[in-house]
Protein backbone atom coordinates (compact mmCIF):
# COMPACT_ATOMS: atom_id res chain seq x y z
CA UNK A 1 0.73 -16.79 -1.98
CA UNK A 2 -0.16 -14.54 1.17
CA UNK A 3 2.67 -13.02 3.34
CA UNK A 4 1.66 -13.45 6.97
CA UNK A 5 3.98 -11.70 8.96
CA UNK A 6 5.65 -13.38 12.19
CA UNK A 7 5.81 -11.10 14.84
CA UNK A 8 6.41 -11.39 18.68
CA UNK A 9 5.28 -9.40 21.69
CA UNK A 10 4.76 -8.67 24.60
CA UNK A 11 2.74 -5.17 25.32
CA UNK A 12 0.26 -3.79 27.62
CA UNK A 13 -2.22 -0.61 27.69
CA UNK A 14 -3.76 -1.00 24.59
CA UNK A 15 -6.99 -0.78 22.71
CA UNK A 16 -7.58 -1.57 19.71
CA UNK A 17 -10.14 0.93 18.37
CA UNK A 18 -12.00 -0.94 15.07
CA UNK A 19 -9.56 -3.91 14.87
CA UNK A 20 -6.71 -4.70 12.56
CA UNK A 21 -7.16 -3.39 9.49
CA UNK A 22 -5.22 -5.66 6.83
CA UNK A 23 -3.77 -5.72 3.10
CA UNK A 24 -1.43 -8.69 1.87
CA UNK A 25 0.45 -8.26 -1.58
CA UNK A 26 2.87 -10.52 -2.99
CA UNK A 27 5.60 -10.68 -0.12
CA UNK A 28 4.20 -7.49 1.94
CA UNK A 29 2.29 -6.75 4.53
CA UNK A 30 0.73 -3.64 5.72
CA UNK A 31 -1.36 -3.34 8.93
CA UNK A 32 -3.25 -0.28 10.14
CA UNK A 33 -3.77 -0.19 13.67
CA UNK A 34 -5.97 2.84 15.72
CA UNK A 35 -5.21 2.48 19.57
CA UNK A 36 -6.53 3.87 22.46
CA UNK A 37 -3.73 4.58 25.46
CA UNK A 38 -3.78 3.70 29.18
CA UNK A 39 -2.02 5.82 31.33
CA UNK A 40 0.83 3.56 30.42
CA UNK A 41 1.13 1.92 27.67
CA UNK A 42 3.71 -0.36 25.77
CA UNK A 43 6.35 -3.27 25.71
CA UNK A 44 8.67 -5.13 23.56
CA UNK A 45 8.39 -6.28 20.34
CA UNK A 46 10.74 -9.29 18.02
CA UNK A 47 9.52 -9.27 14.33
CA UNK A 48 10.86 -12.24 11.64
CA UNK A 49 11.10 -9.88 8.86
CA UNK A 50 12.07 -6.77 8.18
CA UNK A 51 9.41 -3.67 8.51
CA UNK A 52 8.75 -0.27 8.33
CA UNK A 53 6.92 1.38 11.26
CA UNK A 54 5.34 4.90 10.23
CA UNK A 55 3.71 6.66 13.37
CA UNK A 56 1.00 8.63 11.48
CA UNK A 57 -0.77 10.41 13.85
CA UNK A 58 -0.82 10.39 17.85
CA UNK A 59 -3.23 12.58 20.52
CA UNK A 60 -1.83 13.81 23.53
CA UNK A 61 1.27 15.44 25.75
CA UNK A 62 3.48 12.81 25.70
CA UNK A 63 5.67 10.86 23.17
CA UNK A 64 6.35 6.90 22.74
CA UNK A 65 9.78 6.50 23.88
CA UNK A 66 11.40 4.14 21.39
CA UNK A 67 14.38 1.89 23.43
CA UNK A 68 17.03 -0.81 22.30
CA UNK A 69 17.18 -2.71 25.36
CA UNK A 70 14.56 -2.22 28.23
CA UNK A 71 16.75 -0.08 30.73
CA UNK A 72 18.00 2.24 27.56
CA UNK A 73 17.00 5.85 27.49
CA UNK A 74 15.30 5.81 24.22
CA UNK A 75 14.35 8.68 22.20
CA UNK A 76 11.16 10.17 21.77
CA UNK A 77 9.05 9.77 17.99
CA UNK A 78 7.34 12.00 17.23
CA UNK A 79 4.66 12.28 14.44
CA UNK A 80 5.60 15.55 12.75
CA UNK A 81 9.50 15.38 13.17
CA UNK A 82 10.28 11.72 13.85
CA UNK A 83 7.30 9.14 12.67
CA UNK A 84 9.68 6.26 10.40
CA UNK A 85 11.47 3.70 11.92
CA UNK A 86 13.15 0.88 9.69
CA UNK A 87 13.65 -2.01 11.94
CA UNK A 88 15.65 -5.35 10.74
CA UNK A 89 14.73 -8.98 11.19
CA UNK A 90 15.32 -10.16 14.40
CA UNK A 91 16.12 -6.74 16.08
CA UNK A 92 14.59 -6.11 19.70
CA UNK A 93 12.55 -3.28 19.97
CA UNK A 94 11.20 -1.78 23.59
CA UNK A 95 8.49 1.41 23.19
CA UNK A 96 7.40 3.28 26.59
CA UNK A 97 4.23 5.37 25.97
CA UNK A 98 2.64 7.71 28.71
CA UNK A 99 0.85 10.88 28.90
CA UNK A 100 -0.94 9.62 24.80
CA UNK A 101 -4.32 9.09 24.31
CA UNK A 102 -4.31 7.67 21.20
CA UNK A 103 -1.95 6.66 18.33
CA UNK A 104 -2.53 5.27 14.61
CA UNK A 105 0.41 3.63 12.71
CA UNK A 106 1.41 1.55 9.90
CA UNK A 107 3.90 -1.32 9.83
CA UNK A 108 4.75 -2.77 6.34
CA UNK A 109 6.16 -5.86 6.77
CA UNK A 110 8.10 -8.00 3.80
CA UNK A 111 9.81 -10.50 2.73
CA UNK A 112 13.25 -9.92 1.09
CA UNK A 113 13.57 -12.51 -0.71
CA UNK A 114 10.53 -12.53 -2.31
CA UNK A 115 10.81 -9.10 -3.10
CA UNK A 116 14.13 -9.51 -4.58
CA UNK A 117 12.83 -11.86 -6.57
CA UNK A 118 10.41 -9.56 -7.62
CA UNK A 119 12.91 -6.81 -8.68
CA UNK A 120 14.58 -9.62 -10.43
CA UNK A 121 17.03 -6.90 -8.64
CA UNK A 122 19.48 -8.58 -5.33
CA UNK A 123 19.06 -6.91 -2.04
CA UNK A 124 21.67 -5.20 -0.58
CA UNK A 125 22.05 -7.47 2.94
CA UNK A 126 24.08 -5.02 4.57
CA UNK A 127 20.70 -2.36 4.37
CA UNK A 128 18.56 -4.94 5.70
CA UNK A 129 20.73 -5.17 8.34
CA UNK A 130 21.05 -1.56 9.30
CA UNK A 131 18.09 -0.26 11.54
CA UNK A 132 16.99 3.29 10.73
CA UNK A 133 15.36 4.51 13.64
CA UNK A 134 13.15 7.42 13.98
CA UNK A 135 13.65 9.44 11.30
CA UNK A 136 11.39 11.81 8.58
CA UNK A 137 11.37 11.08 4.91
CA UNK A 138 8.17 13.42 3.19
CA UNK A 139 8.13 10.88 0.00
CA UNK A 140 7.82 7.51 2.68
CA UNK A 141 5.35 9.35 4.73
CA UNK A 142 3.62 10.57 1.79
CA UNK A 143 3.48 6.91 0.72
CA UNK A 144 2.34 5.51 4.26
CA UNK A 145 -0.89 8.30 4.13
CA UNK A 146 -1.62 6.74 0.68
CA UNK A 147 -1.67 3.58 1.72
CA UNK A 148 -3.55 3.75 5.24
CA UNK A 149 -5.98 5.61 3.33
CA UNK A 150 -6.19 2.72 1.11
CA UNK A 151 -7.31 0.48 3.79
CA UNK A 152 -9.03 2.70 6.00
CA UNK A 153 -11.40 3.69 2.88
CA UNK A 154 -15.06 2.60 2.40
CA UNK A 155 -13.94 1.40 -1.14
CA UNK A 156 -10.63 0.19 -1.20
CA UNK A 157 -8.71 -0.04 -4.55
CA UNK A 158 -7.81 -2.84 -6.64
CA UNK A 159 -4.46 -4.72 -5.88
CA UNK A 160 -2.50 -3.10 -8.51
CA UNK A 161 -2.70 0.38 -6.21
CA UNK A 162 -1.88 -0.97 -3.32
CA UNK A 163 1.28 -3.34 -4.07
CA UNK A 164 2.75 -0.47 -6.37
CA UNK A 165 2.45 1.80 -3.41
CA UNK A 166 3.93 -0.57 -1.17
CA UNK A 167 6.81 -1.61 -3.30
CA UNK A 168 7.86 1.71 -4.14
CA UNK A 169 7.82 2.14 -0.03
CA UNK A 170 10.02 -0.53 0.82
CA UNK A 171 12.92 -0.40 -2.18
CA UNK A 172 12.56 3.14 -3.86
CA UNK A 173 12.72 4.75 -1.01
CA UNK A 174 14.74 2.89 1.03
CA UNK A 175 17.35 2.10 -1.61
CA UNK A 176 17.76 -1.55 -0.63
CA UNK A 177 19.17 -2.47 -3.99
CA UNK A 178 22.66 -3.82 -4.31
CA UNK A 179 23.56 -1.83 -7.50
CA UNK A 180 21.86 2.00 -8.45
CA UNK A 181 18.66 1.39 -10.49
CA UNK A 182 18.64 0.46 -14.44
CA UNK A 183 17.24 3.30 -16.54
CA UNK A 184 13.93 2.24 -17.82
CA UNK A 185 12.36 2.88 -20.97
CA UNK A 186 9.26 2.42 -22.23
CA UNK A 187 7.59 -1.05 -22.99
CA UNK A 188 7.82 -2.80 -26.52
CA UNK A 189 4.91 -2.75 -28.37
CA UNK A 190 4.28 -6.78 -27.39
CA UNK A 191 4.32 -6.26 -24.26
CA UNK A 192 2.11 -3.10 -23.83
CA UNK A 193 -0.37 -4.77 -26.18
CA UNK A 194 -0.47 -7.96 -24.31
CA UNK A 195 -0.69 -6.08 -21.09
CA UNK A 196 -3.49 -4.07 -21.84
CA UNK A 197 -5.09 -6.88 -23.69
CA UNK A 198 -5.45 -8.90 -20.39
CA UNK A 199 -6.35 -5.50 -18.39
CA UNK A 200 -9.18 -5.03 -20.43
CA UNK A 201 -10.38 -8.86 -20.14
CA UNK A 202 -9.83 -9.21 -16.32
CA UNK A 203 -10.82 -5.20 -15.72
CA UNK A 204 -13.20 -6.19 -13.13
CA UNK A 205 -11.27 -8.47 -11.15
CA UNK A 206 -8.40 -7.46 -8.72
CA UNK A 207 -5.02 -8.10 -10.51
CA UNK A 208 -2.05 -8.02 -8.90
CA UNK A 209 1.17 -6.17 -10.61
CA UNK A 210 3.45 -9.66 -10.57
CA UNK A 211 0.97 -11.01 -12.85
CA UNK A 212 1.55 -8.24 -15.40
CA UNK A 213 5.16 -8.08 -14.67
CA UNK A 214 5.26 -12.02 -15.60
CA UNK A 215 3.29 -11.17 -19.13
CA UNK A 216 5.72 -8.54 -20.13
CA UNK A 217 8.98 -10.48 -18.72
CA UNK A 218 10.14 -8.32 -16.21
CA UNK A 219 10.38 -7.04 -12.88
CA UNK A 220 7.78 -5.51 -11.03
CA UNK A 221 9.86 -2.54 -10.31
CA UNK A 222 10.64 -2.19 -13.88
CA UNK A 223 7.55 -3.10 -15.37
CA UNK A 224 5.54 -0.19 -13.32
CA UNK A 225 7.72 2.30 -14.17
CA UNK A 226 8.01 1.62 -17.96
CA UNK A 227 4.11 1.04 -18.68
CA UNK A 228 3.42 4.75 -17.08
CA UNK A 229 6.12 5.80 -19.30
CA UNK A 230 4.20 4.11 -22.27
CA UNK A 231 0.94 5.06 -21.28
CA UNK A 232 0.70 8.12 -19.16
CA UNK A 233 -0.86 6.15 -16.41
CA UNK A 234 -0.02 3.88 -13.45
CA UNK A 235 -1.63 0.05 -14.06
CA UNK A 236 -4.20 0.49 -11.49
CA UNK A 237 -5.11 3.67 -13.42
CA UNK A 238 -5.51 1.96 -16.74
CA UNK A 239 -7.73 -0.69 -15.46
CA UNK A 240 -9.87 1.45 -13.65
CA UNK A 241 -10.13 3.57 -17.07
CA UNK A 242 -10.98 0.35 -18.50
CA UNK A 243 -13.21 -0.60 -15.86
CA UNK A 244 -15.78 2.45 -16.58
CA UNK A 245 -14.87 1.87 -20.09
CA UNK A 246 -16.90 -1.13 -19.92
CA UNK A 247 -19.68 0.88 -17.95
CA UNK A 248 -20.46 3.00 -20.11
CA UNK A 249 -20.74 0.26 -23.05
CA UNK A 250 -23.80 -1.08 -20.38
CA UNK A 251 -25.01 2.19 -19.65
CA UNK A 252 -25.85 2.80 -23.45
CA UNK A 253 -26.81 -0.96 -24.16
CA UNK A 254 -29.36 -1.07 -22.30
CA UNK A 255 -31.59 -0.78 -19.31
CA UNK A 256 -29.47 -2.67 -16.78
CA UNK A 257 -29.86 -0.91 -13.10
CA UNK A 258 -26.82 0.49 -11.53
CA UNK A 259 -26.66 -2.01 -9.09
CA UNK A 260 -26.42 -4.95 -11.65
CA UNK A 261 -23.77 -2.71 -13.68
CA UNK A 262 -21.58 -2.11 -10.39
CA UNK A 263 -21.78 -5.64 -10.17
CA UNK A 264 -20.80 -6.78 -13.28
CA UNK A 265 -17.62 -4.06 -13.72
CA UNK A 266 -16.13 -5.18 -10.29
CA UNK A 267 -17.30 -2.30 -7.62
CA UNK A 268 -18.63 -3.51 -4.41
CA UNK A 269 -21.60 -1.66 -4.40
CA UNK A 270 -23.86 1.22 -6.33
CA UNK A 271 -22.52 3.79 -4.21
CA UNK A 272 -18.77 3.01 -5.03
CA UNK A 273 -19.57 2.76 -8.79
CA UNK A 274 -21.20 6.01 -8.46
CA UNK A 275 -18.01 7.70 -7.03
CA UNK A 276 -15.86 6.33 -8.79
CA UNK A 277 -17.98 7.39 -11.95
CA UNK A 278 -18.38 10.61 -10.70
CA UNK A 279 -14.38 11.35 -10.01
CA UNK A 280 -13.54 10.19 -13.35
CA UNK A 281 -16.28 11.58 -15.76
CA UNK A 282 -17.18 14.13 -13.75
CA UNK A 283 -20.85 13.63 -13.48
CA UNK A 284 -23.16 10.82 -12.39
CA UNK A 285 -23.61 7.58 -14.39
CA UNK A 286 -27.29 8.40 -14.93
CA UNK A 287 -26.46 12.16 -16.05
CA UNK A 288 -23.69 10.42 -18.08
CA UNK A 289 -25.94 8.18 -19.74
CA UNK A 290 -29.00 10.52 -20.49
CA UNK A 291 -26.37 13.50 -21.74
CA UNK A 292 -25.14 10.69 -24.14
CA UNK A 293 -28.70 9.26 -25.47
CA UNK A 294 -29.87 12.97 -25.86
């Protein structure tokens, strides 16, 4: 089921440069905007659910002025020293923005309880409840640039990349959880074999991490962490491994063009296929295949 965020408000001076750029997971949200400034620009803003704001880049003198209530002095964000903001449900929020000509951000909204359930972990409801405003984390901003590149990209990755990014985002690194994490092993062999069983069948299909989280019986949380430590690889790693796995078994089995084999493994086009060929195997599908019939 799709997360649609429910957000309220009321702003003025924008431009949105290329539209909203959009990723739903299971119970988040994440939203890339580009903007263009007026000479003001701003207003106030009342979201449902929780979120994460991360002010990624911004062109200019000036700095949005972040403010609890609309007379309040604010404080300036800034994208180098300041860019994360961790704003609770129903919290007012009032941003003043002159003298900047442009501005890109991310928001991340969620849903906590479907998270939670997710964790199979409860949520701490006191840190929901406590705003974080304006502050600089390198391993939340590091995970913001991942995913805006994500969705900003010409060929954006399956869902397993995206949700594990996003997950890790929102509870890792904001240590939501009501009790310290579980130490995690590795899976049993069941449940790696039946995971990578279904990988390999539905390679070239987006899968999203609850589903693989359900087949092993446990959390997504725990489930991500545990199959890296039994395979060396992040799930979105092992399926794209697969997905060129079954590539190559074209490549050699006949003479299929590349379109028709991009196709059939699950990339939107030659030209991804080719890429992605290229930054795995190091060389071209076409130099692939000829080294390997030679």
């Amino acid at each position: 089921m799709t997360f649609q965020p429910r957000m309220q408000n009321r702003i003025e001076g924008f431009s949105v440069v290329g539209g909203l750029r959009r990723r739903n997971w299971n119970g988040i949200t994440a939203d890339l905007w580009d903007v263009q400034c007026a000479a003001y620009a701003g207003g106030h803003y009342l979201a449902r659910d929780p979120r994460l704001f991360i002010l990624l880049d911004q062109q200019g003198e000036g700095r949005p002025n972040v403010k609890l209530t609309p007379l309040g002095r604010g404080a300036p964000q800034d994208s180098r020293e300041s860019p994360i903001s961790y704003i609770p449900a129903e919290m007012d929020l009032w941003v003043d923005i002159t003298q900047v000509q442009s501005v890109r951000h991310l928001d991340i909204h969620f849903d906590a309880d479907v998270v939670s359930r997710r964790l199979g972990e409860e949520i701490d409801p006191e840190k929901l409840k406590n705003p974080q405003l304006l502050f600089f984390d390198q391993r939340v901003l590091a995970l913001a640039e991942l995913i805006a590149a994500d969705i900003a990209g010409p060929d954006p990755l399956h869902d397993l990349y995206g949700d594990g990014l996003a997950l890790a985002l929102v509870v890792d690194v904001l240590k939501v959880l009501k009790s310290p994490p579980r130490r995690r092993g590795v899976l049993a062999p069941w449940q790696l074999r039946r995971v990578t069983d279904f990988l390999t069948a539905h390679c070239t299909r987006g899968v999203r991490l609850q589903e693989l989280a359900d087949l092993a019986g446990l959390s997504a949380s725990h489930f991500s962490h545990s199959f890296k430590a039994s395979t060396g690889l992040a799930p979105h790693e092992w399926q794209m491994t697969a997905r060129l796995d079954r590539a190559k078994t074209l490549l050699l089995s006949g003479d299929q063009p590349l379109t028709a084999i991009a196709a059939e493994t699950g990339f939107s086009d030659q030209a991804h296929f080719t890429r992605a060929f290229r930054k795995h195997n190091g060389t071209s599908p076409a130099r692939w295949k000829k080294a390997r019939l030679a």
